[in-house]
PDB file of N, CA and C in Angstrom:
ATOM      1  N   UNK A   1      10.787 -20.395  41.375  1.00  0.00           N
ATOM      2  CA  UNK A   1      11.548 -19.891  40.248  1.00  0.00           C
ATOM      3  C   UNK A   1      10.607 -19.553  39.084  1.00  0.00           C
ATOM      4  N   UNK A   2       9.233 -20.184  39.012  1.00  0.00           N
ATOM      5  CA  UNK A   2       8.593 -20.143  38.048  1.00  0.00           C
ATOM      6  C   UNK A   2       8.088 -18.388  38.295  1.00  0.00           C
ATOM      7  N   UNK A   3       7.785 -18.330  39.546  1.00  0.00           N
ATOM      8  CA  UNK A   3       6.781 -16.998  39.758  1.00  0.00           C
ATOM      9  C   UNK A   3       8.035 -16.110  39.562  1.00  0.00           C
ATOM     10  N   UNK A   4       9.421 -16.059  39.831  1.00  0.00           N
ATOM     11  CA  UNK A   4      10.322 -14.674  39.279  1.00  0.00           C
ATOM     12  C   UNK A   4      10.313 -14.689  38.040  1.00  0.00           C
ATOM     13  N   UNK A   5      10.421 -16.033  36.915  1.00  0.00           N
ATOM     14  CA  UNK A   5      10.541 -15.961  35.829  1.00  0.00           C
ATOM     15  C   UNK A   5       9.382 -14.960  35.035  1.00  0.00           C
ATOM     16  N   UNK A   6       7.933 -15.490  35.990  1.00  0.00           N
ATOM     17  CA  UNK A   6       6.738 -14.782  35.740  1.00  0.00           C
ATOM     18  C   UNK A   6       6.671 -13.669  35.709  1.00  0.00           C
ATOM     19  N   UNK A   7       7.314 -12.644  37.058  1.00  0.00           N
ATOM     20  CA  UNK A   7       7.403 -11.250  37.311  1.00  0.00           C
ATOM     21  C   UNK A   7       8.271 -10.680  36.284  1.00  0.00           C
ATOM     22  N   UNK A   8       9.228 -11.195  35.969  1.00  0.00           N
ATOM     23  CA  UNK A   8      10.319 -10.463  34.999  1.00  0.00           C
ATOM     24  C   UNK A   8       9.531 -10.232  33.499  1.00  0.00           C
ATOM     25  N   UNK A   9       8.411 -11.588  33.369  1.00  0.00           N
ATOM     26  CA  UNK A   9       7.926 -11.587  32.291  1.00  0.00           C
ATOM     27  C   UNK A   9       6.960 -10.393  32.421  1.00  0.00           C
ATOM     28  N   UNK A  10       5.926  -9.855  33.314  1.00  0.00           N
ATOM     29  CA  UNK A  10       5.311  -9.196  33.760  1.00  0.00           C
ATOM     30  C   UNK A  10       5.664  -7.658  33.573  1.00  0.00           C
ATOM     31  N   UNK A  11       6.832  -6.964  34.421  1.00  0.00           N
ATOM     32  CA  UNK A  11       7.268  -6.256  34.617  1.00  0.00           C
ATOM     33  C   UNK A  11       8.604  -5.774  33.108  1.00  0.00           C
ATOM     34  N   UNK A  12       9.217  -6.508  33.024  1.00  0.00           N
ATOM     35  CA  UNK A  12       9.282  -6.203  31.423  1.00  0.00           C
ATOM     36  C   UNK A  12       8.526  -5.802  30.785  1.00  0.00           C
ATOM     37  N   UNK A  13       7.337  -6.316  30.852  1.00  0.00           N
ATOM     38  CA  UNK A  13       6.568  -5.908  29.473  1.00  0.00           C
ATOM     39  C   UNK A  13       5.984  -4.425  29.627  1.00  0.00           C
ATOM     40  N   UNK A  14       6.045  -4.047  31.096  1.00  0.00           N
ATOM     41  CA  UNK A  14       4.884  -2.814  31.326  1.00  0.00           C
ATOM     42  C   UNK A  14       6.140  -1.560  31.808  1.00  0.00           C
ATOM     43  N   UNK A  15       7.264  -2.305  31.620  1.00  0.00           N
ATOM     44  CA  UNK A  15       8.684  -1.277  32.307  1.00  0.00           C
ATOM     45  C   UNK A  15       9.582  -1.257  30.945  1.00  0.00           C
ATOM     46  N   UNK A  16      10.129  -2.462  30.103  1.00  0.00           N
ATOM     47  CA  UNK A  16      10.920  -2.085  28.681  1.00  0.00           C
ATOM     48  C   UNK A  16      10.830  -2.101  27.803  1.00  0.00           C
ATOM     49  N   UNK A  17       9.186  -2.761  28.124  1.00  0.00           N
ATOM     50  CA  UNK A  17       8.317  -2.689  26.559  1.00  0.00           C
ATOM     51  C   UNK A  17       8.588  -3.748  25.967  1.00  0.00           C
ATOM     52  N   UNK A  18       9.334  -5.053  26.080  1.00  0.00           N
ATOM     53  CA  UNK A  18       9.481  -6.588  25.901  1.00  0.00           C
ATOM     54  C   UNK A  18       9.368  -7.350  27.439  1.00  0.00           C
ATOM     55  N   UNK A  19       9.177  -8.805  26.490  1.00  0.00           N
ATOM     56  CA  UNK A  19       9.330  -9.601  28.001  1.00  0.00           C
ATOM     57  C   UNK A  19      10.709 -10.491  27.562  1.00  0.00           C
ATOM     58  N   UNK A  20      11.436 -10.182  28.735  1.00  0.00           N
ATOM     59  CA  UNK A  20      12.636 -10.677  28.870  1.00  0.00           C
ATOM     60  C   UNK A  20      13.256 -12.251  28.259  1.00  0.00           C
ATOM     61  N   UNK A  21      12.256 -12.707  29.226  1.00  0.00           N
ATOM     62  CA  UNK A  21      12.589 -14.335  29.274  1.00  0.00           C
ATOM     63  C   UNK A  21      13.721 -14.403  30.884  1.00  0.00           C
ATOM     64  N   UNK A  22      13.912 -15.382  30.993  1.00  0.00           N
ATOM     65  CA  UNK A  22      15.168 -15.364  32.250  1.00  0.00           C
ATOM     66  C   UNK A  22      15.559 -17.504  31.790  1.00  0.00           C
ATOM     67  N   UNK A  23      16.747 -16.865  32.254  1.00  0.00           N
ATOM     68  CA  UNK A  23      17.399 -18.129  32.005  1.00  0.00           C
ATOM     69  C   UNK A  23      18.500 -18.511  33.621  1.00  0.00           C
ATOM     70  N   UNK A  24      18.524 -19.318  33.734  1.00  0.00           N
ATOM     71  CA  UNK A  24      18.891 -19.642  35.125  1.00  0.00           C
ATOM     72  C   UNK A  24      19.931 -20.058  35.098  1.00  0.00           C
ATOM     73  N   UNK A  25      21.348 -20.726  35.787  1.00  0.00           N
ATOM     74  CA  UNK A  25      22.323 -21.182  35.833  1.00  0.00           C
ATOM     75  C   UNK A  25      23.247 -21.172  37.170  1.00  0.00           C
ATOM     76  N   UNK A  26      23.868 -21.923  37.547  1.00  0.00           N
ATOM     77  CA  UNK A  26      24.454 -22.217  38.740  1.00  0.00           C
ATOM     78  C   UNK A  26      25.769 -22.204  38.494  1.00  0.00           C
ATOM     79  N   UNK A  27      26.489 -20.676  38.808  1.00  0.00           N
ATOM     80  CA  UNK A  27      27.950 -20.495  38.823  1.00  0.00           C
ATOM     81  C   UNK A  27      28.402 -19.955  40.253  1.00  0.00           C
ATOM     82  N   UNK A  28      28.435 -20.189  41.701  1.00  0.00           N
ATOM     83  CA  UNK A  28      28.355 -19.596  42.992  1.00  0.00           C
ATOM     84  C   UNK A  28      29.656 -18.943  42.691  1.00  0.00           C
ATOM     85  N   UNK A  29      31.038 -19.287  41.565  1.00  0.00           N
ATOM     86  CA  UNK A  29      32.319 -18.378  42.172  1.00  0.00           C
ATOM     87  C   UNK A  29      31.893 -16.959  41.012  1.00  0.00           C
ATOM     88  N   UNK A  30      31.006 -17.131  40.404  1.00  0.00           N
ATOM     89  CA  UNK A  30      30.646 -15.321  39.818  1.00  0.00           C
ATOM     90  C   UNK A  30      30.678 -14.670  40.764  1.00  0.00           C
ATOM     91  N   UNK A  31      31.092 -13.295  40.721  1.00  0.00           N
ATOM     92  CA  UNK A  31      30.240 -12.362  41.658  1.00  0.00           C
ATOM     93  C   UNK A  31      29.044 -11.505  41.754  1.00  0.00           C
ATOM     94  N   UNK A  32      28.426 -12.319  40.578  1.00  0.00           N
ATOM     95  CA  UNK A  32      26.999 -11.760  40.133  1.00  0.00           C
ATOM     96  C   UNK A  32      26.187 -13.006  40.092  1.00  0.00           C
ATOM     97  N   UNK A  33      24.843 -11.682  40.867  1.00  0.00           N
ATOM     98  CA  UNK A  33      23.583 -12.838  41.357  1.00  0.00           C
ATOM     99  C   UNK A  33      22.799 -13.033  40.067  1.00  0.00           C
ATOM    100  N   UNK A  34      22.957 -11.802  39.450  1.00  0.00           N
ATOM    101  CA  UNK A  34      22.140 -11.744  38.112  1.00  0.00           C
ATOM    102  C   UNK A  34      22.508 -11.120  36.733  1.00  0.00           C
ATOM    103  N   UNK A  35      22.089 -11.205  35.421  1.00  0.00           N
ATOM    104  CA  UNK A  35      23.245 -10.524  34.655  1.00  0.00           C
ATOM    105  C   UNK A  35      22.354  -9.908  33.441  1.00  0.00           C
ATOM    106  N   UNK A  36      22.212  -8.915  32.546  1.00  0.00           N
ATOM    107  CA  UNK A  36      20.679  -8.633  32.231  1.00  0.00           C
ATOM    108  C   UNK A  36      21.442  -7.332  31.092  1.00  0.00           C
ATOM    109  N   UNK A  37      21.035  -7.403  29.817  1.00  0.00           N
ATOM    110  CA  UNK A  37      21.799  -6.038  28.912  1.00  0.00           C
ATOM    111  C   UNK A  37      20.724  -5.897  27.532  1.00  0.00           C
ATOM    112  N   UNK A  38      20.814  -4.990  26.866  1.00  0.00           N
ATOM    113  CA  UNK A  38      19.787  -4.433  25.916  1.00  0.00           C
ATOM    114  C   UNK A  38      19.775  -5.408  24.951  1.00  0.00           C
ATOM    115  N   UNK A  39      18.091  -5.959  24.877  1.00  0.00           N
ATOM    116  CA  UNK A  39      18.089  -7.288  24.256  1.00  0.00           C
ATOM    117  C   UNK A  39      18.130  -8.686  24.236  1.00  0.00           C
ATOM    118  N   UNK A  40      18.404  -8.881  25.909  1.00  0.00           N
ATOM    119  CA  UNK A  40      18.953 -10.095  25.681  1.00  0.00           C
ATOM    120  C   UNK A  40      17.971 -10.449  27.277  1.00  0.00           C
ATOM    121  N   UNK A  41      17.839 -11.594  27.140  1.00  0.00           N
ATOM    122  CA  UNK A  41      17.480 -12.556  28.875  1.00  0.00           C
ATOM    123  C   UNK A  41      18.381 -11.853  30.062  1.00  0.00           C
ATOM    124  N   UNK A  42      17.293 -12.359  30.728  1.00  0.00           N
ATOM    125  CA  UNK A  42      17.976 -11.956  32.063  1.00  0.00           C
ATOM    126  C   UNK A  42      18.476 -13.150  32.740  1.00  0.00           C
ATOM    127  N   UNK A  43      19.849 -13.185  33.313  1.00  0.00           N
ATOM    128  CA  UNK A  43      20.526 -14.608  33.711  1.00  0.00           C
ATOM    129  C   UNK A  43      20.481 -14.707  35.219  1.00  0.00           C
ATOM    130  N   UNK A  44      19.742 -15.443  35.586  1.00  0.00           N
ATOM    131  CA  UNK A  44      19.781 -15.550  36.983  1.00  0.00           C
ATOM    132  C   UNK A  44      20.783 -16.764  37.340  1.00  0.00           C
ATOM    133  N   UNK A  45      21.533 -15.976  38.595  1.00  0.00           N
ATOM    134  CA  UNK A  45      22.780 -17.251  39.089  1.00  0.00           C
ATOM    135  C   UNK A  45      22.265 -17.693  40.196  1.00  0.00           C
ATOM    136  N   UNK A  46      22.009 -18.914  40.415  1.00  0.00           N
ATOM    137  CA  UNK A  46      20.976 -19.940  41.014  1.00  0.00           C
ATOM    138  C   UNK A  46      21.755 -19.995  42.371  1.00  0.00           C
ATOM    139  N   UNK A  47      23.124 -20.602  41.659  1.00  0.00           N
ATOM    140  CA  UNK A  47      24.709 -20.617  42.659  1.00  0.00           C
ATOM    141  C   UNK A  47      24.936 -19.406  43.185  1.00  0.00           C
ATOM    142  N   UNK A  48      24.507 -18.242  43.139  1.00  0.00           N
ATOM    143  CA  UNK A  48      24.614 -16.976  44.134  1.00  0.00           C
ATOM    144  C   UNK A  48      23.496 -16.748  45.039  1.00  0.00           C
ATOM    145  N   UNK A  49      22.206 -17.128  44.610  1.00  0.00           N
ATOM    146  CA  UNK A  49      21.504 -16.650  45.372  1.00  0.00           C
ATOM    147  C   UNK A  49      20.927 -17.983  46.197  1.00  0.00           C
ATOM    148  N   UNK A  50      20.526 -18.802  45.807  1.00  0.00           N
ATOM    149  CA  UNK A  50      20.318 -20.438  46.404  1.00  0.00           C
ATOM    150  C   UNK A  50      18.909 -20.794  46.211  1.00  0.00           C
ATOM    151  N   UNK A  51      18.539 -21.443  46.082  1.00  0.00           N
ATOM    152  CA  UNK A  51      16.599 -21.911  45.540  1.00  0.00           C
ATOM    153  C   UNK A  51      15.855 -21.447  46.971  1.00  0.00           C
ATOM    154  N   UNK A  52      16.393 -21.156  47.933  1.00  0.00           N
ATOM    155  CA  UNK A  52      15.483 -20.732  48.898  1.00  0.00           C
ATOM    156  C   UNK A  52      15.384 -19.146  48.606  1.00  0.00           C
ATOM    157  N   UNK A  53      15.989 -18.237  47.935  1.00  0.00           N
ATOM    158  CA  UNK A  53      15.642 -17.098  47.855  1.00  0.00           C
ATOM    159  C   UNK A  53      14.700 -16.779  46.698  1.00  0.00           C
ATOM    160  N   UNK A  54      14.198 -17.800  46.331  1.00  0.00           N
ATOM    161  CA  UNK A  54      13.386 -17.644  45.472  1.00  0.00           C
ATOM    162  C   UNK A  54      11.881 -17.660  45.997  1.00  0.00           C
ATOM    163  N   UNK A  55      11.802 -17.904  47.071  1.00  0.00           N
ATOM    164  CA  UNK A  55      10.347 -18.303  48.421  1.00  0.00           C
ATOM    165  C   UNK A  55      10.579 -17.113  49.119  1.00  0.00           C
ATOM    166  N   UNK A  56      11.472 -16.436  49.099  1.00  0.00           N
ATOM    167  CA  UNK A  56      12.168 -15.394  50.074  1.00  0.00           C
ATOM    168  C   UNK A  56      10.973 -14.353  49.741  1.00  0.00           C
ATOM    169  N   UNK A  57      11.385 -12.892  50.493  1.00  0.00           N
ATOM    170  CA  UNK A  57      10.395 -11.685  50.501  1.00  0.00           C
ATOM    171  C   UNK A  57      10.151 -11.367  49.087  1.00  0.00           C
ATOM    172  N   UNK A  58       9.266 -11.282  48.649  1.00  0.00           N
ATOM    173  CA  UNK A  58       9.150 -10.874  47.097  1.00  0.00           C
ATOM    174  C   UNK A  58       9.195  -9.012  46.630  1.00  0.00           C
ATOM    175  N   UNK A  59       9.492  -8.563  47.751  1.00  0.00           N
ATOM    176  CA  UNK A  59      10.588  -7.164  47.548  1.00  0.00           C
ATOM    177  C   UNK A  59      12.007  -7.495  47.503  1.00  0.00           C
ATOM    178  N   UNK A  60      12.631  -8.294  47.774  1.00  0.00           N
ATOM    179  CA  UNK A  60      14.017  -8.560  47.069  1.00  0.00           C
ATOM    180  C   UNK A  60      14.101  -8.730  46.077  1.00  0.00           C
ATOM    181  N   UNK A  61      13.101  -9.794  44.966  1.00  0.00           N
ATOM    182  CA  UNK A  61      12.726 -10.171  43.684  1.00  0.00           C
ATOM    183  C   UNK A  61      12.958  -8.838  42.950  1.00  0.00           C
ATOM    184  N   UNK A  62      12.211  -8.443  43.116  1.00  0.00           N
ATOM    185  CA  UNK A  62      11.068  -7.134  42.505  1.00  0.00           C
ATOM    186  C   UNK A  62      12.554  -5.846  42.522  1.00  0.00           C
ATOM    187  N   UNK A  63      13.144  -5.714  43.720  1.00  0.00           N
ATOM    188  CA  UNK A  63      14.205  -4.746  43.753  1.00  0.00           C
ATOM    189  C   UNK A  63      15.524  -5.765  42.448  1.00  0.00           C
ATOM    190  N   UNK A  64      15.851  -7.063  42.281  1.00  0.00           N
ATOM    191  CA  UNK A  64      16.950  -7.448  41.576  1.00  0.00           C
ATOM    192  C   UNK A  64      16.020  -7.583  40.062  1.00  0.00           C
ATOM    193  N   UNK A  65      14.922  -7.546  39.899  1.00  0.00           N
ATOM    194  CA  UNK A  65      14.486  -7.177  38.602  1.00  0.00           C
ATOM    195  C   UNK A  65      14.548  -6.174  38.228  1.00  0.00           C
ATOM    196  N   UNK A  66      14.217  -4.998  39.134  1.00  0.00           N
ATOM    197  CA  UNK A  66      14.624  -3.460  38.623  1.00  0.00           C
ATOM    198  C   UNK A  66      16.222  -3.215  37.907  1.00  0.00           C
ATOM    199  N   UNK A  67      16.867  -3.633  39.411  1.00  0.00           N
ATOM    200  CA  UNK A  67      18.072  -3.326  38.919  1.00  0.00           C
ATOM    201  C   UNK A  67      18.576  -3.618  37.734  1.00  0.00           C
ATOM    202  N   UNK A  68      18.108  -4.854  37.411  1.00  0.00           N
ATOM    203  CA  UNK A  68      18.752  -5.903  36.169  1.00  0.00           C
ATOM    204  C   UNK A  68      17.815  -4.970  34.809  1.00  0.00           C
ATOM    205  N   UNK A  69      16.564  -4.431  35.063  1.00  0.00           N
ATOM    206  CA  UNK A  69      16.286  -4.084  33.811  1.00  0.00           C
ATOM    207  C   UNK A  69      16.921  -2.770  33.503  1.00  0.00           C
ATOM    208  N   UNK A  70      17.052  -1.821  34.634  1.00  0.00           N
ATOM    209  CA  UNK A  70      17.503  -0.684  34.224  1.00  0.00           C
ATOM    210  C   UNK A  70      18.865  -0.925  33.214  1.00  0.00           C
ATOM    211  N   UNK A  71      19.641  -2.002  33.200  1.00  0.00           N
ATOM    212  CA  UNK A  71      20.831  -2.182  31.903  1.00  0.00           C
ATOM    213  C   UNK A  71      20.127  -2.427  30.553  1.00  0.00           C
ATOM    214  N   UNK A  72      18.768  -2.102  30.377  1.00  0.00           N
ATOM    215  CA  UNK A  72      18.166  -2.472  29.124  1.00  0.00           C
ATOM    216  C   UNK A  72      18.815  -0.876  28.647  1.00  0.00           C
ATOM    217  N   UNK A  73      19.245   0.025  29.554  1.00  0.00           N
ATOM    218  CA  UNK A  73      19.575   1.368  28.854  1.00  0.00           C
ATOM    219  C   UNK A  73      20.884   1.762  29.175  1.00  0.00           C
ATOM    220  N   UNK A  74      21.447   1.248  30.049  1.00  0.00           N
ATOM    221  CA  UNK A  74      22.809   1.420  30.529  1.00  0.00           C
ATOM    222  C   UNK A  74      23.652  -0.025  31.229  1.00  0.00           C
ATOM    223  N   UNK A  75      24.729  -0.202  31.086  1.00  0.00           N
ATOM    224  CA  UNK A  75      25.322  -0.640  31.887  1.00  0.00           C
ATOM    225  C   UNK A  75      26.408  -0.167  32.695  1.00  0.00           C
ATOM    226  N   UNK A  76      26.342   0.536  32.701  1.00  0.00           N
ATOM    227  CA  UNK A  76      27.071   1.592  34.179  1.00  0.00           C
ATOM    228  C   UNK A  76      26.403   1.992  34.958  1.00  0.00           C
ATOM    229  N   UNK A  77      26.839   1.219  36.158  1.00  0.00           N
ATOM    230  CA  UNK A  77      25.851   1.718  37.372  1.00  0.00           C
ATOM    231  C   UNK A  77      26.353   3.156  37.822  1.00  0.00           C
ATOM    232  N   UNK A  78      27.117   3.998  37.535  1.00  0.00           N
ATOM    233  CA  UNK A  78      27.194   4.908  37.958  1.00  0.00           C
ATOM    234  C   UNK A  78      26.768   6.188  37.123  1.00  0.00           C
ATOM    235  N   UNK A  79      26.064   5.611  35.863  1.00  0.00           N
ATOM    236  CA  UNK A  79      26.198   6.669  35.004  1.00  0.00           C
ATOM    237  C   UNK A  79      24.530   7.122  35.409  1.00  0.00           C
ATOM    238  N   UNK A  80      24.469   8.551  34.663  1.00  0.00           N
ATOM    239  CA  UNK A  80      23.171   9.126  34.484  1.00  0.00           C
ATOM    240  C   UNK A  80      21.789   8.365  33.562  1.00  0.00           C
ATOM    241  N   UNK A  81      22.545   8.047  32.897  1.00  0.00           N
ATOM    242  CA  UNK A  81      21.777   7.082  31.968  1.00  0.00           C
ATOM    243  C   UNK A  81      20.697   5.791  33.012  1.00  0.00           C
ATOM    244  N   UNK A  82      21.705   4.882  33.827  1.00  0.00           N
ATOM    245  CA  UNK A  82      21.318   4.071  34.791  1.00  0.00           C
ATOM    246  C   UNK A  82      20.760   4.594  35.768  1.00  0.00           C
ATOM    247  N   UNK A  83      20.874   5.626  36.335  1.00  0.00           N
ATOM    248  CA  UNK A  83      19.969   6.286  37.043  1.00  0.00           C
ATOM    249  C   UNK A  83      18.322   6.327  36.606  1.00  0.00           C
ATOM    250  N   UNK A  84      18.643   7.163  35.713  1.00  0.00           N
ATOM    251  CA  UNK A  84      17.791   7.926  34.807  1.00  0.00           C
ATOM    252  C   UNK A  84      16.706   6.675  34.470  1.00  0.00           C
ATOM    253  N   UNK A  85      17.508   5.134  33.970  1.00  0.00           N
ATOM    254  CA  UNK A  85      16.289   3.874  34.033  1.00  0.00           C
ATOM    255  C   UNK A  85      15.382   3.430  34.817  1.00  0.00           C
ATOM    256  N   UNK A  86      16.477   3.795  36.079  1.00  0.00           N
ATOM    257  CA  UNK A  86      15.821   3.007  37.420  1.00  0.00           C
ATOM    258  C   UNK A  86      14.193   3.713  37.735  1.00  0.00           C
ATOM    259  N   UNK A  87      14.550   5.323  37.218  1.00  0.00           N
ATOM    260  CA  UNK A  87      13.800   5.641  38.234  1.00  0.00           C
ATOM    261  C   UNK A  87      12.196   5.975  37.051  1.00  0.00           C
ATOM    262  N   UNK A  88      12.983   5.503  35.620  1.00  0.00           N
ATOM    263  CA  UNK A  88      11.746   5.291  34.588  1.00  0.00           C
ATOM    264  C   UNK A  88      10.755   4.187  35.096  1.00  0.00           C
ATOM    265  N   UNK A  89      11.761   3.205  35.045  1.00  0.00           N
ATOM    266  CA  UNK A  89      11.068   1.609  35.929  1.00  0.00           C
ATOM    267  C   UNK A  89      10.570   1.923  36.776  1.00  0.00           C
ATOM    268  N   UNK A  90      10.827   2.245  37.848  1.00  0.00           N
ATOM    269  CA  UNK A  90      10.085   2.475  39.002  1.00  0.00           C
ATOM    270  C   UNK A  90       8.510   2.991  38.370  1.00  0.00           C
ATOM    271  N   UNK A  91       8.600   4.566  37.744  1.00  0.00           N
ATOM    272  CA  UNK A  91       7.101   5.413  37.548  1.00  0.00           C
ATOM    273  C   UNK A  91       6.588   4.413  36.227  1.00  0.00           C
ATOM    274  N   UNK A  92       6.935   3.788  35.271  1.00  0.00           N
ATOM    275  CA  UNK A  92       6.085   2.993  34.759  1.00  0.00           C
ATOM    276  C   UNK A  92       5.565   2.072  35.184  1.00  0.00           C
ATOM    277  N   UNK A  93       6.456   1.184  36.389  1.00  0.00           N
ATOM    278  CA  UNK A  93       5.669   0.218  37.353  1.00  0.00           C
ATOM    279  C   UNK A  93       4.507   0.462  38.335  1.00  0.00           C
ATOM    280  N   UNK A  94       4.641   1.881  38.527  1.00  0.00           N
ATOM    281  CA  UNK A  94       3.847   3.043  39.554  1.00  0.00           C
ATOM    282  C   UNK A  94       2.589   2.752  38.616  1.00  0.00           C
ATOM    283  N   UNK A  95       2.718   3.383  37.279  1.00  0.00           N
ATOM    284  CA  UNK A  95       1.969   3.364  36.566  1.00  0.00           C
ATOM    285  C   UNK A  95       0.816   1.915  36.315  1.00  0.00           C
ATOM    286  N   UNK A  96       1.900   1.089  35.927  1.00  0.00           N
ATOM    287  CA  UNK A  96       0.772  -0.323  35.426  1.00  0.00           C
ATOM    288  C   UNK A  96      -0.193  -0.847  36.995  1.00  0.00           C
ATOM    289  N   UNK A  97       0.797  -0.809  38.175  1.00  0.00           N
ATOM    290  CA  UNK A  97      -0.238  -0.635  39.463  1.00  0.00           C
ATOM    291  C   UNK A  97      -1.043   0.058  39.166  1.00  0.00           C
ATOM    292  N   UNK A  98      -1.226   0.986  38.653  1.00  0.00           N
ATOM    293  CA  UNK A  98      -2.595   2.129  39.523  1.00  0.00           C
ATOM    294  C   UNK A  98      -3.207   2.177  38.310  1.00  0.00           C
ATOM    295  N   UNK A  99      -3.040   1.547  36.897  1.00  0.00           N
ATOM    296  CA  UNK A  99      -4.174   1.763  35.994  1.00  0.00           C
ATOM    297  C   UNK A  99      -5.354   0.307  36.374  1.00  0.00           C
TER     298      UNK A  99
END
């Protein structure tokens, strides 16, 4: 849990231009694994995903940090706007790799 807290801290900083923080909590009847909006921590639900997915492939990580930051500009997943984040995140992450 320490090393996602790490990546979010990481990848924030070089994808929304802050570092997040993440705050953790165990609610399994949410239907959200994670919860994340302009300004604020990113809430990871401990009770959705389980402490073993935290050892898990670290492309699952890395894909529920994207998702969660792209609401630093939208929260509609269907809108252009949320699109339009994901795929900022992505080429600035492209970016901090290859400098």
């Amino acid at each position: 849990m320490r090393r996602f807290a790490q990546l979010v801290d990481e990848i924030g900083a070089h994808t929304i231009g802050r570092r997040p923080g993440v705050d953790f909590y165990s609610e399994p009847s949410l239907p959200h694994s994670a919860c994340f909006g302009r300004g604020l921590s990113m809430g990871v639900n401990v009770g959705r995903l389980g402490y073993a997915w935290f050892d898990g492939p670290l492309v699952d990580q890395i894909d529920l940090i994207i998702h969660e930051l792209g609401h630093e500009w939208s929260t509609d997943h269907l809108s252009r706007e949320y699109y339009d984040a994901l795929t900022k995140i992505g080429a600035r992450l492209a970016m901090a790799v290859a400098a």
